[in-house]
Protein backbone atom coordinates (compact mmCIF):
# COMPACT_ATOMS: atom_id res chain seq x y z
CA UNK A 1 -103.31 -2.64 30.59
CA UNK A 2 -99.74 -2.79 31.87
CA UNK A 3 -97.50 0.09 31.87
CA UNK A 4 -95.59 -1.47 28.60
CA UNK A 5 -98.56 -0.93 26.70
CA UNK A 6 -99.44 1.81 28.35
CA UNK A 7 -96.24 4.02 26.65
CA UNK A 8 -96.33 1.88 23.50
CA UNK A 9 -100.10 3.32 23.06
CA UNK A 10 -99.16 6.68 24.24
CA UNK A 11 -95.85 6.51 21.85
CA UNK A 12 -98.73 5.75 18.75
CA UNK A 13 -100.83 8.71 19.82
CA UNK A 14 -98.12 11.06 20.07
CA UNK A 15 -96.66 10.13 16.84
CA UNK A 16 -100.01 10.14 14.62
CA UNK A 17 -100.02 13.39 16.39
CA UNK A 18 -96.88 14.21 15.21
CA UNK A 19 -97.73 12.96 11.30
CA UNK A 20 -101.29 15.15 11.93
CA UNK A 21 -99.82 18.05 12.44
CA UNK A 22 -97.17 17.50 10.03
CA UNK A 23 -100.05 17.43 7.39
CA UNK A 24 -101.63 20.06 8.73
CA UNK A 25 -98.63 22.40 8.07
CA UNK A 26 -98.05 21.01 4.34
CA UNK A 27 -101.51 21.91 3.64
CA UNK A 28 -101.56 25.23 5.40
CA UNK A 29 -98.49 26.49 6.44
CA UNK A 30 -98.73 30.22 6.38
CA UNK A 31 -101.83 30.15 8.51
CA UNK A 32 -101.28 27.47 10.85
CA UNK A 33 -97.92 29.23 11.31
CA UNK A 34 -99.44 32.26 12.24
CA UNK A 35 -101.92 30.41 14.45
CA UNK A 36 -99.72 28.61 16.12
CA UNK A 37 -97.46 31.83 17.11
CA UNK A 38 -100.51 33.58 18.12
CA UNK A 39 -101.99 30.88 20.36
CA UNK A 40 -98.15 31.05 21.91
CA UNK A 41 -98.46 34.41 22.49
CA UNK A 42 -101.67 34.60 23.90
CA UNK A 43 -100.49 31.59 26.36
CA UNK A 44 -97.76 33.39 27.39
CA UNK A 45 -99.37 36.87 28.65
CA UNK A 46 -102.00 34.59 30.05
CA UNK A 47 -99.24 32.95 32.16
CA UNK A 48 -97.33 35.88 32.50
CA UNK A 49 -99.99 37.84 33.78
CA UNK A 50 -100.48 35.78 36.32
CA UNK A 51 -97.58 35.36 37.70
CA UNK A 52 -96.61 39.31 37.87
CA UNK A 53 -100.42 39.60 39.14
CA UNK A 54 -99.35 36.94 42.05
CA UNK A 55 -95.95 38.25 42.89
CA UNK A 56 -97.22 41.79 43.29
CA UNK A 57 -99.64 40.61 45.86
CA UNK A 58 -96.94 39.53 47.89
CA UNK A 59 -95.75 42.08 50.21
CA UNK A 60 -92.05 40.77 50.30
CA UNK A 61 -90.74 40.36 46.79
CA UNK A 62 -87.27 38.64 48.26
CA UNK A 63 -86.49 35.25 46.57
CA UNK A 64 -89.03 33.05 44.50
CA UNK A 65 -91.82 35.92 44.60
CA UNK A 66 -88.89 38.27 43.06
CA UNK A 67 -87.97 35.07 40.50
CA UNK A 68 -91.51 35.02 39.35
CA UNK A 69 -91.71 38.75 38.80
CA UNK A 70 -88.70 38.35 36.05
CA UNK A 71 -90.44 34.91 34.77
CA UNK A 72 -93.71 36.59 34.46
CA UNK A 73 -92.50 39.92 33.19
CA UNK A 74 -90.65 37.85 30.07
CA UNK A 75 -93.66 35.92 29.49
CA UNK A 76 -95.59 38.93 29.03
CA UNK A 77 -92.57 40.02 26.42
CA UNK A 78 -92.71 37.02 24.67
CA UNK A 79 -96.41 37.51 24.39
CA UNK A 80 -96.58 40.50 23.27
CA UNK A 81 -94.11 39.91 20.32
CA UNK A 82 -95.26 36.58 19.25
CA UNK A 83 -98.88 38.36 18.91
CA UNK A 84 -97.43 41.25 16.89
CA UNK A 85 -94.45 39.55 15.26
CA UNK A 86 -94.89 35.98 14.59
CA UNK A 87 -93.15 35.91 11.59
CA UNK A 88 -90.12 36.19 13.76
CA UNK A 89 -90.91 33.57 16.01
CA UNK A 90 -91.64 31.66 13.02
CA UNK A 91 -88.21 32.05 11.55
CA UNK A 92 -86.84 30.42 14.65
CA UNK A 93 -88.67 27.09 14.41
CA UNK A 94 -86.38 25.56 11.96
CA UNK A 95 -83.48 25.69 13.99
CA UNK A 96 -85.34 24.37 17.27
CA UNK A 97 -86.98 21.23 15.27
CA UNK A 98 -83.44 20.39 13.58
CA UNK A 99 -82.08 20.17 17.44
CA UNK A 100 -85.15 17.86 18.13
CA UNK A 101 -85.04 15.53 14.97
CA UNK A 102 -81.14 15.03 15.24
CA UNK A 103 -81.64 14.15 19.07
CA UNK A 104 -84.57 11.84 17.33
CA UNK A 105 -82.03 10.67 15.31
CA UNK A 106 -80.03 9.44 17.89
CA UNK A 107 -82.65 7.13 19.84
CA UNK A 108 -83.47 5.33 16.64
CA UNK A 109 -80.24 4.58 15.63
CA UNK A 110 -80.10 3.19 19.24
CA UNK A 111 -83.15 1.73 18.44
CA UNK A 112 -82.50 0.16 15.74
CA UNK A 113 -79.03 -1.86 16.98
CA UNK A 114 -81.18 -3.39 19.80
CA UNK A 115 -83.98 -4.77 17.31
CA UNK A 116 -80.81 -6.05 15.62
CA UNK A 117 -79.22 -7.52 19.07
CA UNK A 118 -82.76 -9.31 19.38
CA UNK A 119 -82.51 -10.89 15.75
CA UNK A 120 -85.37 -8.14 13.84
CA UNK A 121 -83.73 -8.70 10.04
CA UNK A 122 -84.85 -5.54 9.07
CA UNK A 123 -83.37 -3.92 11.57
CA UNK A 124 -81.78 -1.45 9.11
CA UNK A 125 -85.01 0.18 8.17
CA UNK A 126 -85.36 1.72 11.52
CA UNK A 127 -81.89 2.94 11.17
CA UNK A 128 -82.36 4.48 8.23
CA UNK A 129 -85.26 6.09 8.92
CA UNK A 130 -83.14 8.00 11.77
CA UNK A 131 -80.58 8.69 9.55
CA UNK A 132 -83.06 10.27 7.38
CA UNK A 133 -84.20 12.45 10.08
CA UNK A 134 -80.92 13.50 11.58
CA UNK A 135 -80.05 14.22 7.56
CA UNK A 136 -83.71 16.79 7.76
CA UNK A 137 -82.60 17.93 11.28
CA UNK A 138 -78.73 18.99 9.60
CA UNK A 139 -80.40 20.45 7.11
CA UNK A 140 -82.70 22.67 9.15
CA UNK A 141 -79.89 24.00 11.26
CA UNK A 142 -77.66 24.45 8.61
CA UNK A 143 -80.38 25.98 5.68
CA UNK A 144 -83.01 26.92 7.52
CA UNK A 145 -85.36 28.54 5.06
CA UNK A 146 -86.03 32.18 4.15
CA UNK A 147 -89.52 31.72 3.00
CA UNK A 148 -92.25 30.78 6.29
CA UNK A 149 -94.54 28.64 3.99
CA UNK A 150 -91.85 26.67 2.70
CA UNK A 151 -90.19 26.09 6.00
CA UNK A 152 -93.28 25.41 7.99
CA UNK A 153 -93.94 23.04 4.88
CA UNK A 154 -90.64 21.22 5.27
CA UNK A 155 -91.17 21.27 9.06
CA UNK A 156 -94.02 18.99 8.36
CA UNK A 157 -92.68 16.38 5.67
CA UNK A 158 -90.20 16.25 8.71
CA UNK A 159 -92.80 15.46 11.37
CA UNK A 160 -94.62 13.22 8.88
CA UNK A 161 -91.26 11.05 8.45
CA UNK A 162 -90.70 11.31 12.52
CA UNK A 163 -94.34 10.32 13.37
CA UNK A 164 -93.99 7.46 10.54
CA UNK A 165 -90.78 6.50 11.72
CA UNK A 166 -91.52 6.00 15.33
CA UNK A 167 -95.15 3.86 14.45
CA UNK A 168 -92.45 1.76 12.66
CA UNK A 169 -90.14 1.33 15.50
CA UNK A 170 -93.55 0.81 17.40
CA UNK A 171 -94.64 -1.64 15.02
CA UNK A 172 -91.11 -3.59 14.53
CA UNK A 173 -90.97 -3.87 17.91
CA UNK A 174 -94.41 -4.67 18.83
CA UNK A 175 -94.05 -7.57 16.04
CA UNK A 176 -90.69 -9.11 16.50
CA UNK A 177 -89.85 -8.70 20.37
CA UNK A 178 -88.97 -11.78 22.22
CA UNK A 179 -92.04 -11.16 25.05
């Protein structure tokens, strides 16, 4: 398998990932929320741990060793407060996924004007599509919700319409490129 095919395959997975999850959270938002906040946390004073563990065995905390101190003592921060108080971590979400779906935005749109330079006639649904998700990514930033259900809810139509958006590009691409 060439290395073409290789990130076209890998681009599939990630976005039936993406359209997975996205389910996932429509069906069960508060508690995959809450899940996923927890795992964080427990990630992060796993990490954390070990990296104030390692720079205490070092004798000479000058430089990197000190770096990893700070890195590690935040990680244990974070850890602790995503474990106790994921609801707050939760009420960030919105904000970080409408900075990823209107960079998401972006690519497609450049997407979509090179399947038009190569002749796709439907070119325009990709674009769209893009549009559509910088339009959820606005509206995330700008409104992000009060309620977690009903955010974590919209945060998956939005990762359903990404996933589906990108196994379009995939597909368009796949089916109408000049190779």
């Amino acid at each position: 398998m060439n290395n073409s095919k290789k990130i076209t395959a890998a681009r599939a997975i990630l976005a039936a990932a993406c359209i997975a999850l996205g389910v996932v959270l429509i069906v069960h938002p508060g508690f995959t929320g809450i899940v996923i906040c927890r795992t964080a946390g427990a990630l992060a004073l796993a990490f954390g741990a070990a990296r104030v563990f390692s720079a205490l065995r070092e004798r000479d905390l000058m430089g990197w060793v000190r770096l990893d101190l700070v890195v590690g003592i935040l990680l244990l921060a974070f850890g602790v407060f995503a474990l106790v108080q994921p609801e707050a971590i939760l009420s960030i979400l919105p904000i970080v996924l409408g900075i990823y779906l209107l960079v998401e935005c972006l690519g497609k749109t450049q997407r979509a004007f090179a399947l038009k330079r190569i002749g796709y006639v439907r070119w325009w649904s990709v674009l769209v599509m893009g549009i559509l998700a910088g339009l959820l990514g606005a509206l995330l930033i700008v409104n992000p919700f009060q309620a977690a259900e009903t955010m974590l809810m919209f945060l998956g139509a939005s990762m359903v319409l990404d996933g589906a958006a990108d196994l379009w590009v995939l597909w368009c691409f796949a089916a109408h490129s000049p190779d």
